[in-house]
N, C-alpha and C. Protein backbone atom coordinates (compact mmCIF):
# COMPACT_ATOMS: atom_id res chain seq x y z
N UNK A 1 -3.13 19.43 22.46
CA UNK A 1 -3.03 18.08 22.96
C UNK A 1 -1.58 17.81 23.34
N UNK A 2 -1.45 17.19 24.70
CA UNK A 2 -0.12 16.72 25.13
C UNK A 2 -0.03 15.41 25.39
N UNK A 3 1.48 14.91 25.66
CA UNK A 3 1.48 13.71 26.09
C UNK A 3 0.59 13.05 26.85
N UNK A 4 0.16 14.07 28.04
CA UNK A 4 -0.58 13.45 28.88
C UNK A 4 -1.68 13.02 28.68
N UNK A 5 -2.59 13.31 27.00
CA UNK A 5 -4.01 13.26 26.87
C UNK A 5 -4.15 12.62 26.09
N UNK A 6 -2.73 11.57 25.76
CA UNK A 6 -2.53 10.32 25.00
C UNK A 6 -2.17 8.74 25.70
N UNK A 7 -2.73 8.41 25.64
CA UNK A 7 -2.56 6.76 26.33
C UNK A 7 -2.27 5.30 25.24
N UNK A 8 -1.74 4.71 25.25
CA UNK A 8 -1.30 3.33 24.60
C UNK A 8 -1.57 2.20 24.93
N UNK A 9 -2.45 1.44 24.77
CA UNK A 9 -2.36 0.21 25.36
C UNK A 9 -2.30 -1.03 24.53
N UNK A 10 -2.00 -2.12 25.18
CA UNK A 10 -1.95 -3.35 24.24
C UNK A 10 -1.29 -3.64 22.97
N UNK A 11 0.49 -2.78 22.76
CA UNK A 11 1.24 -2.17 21.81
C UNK A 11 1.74 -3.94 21.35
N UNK A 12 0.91 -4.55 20.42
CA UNK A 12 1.74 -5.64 19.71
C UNK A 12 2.82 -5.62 18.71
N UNK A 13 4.01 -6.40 18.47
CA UNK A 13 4.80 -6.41 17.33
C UNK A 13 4.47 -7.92 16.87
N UNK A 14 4.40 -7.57 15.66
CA UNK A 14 4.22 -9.51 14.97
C UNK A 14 5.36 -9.80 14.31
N UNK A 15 5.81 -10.83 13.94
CA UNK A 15 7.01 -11.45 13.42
C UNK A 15 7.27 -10.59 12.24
N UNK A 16 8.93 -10.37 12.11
CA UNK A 16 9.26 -9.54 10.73
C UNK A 16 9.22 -10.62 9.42
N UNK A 17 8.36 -9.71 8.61
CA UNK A 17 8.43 -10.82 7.12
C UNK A 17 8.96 -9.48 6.07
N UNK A 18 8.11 -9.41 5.13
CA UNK A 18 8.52 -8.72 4.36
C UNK A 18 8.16 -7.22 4.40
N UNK A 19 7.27 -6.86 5.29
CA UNK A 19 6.95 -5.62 6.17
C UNK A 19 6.82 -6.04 7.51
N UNK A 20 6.82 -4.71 8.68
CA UNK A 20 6.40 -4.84 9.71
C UNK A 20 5.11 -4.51 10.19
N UNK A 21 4.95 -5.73 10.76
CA UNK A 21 3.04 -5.64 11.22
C UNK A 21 2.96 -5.51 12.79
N UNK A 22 2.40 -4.82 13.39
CA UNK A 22 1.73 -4.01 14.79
C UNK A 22 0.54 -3.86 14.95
N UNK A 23 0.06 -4.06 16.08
CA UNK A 23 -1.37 -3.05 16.61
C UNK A 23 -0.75 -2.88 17.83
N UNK A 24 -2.22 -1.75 18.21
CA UNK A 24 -2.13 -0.95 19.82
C UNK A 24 -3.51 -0.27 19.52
N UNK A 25 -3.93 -0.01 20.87
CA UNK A 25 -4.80 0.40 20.65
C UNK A 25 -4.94 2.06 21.64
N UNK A 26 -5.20 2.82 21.28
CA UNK A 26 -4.97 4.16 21.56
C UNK A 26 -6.51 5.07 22.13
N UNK A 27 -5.97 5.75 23.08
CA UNK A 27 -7.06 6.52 23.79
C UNK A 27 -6.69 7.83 23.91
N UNK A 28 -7.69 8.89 24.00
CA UNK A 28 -7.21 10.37 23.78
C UNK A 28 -8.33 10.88 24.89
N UNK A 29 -8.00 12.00 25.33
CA UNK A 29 -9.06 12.64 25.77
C UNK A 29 -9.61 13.80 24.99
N UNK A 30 -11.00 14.00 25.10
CA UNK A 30 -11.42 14.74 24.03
C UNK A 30 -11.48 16.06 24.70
N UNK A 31 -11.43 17.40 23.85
CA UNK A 31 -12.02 18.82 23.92
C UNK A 31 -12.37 19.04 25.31
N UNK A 32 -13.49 18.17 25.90
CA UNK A 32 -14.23 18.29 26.87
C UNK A 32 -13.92 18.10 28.36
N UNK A 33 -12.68 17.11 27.80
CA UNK A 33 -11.62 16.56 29.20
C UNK A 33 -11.84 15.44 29.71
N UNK A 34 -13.12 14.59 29.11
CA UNK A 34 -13.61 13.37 29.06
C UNK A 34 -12.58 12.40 28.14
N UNK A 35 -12.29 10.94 28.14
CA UNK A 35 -11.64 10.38 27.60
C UNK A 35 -12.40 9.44 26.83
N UNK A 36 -12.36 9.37 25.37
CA UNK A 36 -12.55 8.77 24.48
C UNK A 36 -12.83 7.28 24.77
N UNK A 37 -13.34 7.14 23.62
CA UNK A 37 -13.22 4.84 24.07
C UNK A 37 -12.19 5.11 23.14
N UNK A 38 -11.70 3.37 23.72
CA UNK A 38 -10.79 2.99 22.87
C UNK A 38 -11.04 2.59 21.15
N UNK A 39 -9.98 2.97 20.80
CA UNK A 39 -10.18 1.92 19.77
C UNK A 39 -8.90 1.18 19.32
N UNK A 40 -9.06 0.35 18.02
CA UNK A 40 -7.70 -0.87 17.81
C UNK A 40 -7.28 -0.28 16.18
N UNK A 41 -6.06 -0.30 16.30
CA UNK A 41 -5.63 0.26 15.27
C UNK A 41 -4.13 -0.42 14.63
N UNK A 42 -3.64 -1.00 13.42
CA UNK A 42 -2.68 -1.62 12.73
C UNK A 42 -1.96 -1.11 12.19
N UNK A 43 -0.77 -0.71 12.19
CA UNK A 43 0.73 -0.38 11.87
C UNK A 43 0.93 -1.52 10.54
N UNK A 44 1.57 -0.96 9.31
CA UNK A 44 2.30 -1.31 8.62
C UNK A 44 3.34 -0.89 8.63
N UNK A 45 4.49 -1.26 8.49
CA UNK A 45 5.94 -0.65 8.32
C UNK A 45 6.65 -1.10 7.35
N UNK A 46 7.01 -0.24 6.30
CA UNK A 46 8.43 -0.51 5.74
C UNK A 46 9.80 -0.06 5.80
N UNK A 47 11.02 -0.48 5.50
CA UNK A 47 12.33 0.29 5.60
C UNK A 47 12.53 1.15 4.43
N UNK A 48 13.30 1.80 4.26
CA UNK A 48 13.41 2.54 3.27
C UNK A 48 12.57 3.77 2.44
N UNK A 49 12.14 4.74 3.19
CA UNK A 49 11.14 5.17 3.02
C UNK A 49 11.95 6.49 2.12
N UNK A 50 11.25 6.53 1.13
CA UNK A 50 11.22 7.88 -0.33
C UNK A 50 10.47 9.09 0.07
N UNK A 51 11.38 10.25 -0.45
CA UNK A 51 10.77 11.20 -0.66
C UNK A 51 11.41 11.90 -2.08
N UNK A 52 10.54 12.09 -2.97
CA UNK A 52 10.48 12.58 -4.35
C UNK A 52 9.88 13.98 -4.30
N UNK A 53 10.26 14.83 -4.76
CA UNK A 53 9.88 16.12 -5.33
C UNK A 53 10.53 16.86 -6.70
N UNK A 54 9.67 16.17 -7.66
CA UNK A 54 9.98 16.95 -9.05
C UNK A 54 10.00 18.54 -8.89
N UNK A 55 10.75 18.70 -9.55
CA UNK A 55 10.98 20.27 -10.00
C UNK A 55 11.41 21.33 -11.06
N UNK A 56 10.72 21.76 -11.74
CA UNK A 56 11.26 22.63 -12.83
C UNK A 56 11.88 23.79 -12.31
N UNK A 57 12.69 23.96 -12.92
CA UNK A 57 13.32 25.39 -12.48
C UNK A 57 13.14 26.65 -13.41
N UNK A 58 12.73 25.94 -14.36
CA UNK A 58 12.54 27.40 -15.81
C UNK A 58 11.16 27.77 -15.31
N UNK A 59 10.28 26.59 -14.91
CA UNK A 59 8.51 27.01 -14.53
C UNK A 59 8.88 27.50 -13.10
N UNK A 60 9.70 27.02 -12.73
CA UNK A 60 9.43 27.56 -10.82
C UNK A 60 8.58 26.82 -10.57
N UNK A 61 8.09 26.02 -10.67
CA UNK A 61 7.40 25.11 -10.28
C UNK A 61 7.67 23.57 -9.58
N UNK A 62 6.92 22.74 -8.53
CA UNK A 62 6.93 21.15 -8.33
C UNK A 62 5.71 20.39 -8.01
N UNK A 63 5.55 19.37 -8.37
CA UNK A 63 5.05 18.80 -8.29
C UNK A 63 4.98 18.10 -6.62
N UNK A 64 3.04 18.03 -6.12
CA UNK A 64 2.95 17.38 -4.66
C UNK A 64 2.13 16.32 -4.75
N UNK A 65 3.19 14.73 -4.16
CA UNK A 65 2.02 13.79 -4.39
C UNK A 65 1.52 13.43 -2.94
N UNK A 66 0.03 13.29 -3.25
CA UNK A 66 -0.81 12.70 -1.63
C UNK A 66 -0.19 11.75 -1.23
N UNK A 67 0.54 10.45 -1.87
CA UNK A 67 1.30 8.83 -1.68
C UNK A 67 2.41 8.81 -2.41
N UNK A 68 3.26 8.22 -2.26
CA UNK A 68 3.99 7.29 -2.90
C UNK A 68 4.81 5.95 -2.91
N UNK A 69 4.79 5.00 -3.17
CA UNK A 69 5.50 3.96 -2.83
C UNK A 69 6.65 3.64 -4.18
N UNK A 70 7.83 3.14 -3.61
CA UNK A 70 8.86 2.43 -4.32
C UNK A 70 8.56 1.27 -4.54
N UNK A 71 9.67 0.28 -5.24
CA UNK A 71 9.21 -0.77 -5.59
C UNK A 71 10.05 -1.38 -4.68
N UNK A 72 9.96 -2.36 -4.09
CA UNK A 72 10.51 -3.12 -3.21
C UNK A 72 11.61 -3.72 -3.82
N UNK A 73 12.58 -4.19 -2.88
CA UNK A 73 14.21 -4.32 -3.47
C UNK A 73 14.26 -5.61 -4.26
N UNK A 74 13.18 -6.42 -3.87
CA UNK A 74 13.03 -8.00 -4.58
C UNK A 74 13.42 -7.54 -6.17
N UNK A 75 11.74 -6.74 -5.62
CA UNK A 75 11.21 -6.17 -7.58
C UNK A 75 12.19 -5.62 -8.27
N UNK A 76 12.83 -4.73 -7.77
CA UNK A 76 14.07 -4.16 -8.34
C UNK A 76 15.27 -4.58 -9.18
N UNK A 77 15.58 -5.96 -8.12
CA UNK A 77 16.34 -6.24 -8.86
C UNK A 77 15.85 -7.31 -10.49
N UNK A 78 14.86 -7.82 -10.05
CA UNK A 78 14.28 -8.40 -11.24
C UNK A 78 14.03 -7.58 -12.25
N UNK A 79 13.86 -6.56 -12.11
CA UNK A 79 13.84 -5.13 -12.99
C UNK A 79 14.98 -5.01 -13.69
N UNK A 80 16.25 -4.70 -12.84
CA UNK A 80 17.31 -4.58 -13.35
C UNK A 80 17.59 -5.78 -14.27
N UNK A 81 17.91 -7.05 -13.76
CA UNK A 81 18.38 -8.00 -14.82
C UNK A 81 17.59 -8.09 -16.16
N UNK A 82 15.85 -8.09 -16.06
CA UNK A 82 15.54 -7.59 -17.37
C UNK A 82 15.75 -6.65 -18.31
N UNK A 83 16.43 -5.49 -17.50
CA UNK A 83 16.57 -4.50 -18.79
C UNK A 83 18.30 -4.68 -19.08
N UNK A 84 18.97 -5.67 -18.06
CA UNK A 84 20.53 -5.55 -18.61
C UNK A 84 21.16 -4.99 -18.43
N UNK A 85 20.51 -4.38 -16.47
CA UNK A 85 21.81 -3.53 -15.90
C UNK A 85 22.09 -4.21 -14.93
């Protein structure tokens, strides 16, 4: 699949709040060379995006997670002042 057998249409941005919210709705052409229906599809966005990988080094081993999310910077800091850092 190439650029060309990807299409975009109707690419919304909605007002920034505490994530970023989007749709668009996207068309492909299939296997056959025929082009798909459309369909509508929603973007979440956040900043700050994590990547974690535990690791032992005596096992040789790490750990792989399917998700992960942080805690958002609000939460954080309310975190912090409760424990008194």
């Amino acid at each position: 699949m190439s650029f060309e057998d990807v299409k975009i249409f109707n690419r919304k941005r909605f007002p920034d709040g505490y994530s970023k919210l989007g749709s668009f709705r996207p068309d492909h052409r299939r296997f056959d060379g025929n082009w798909a229906d459309e369909i509508s599809r929603e973007l979440l966005g956040r900043s700050n995006p994590v990547c974690v990988r535990p690791y032992k080094p005596i096992r040789n081993e790490a750990v792989l997670f399917n998700s992960f999310s942080s805690l958002p910077e609000t939460n954080r800091s309310k975190i912090r002042s409760q424990n008194g850092e």
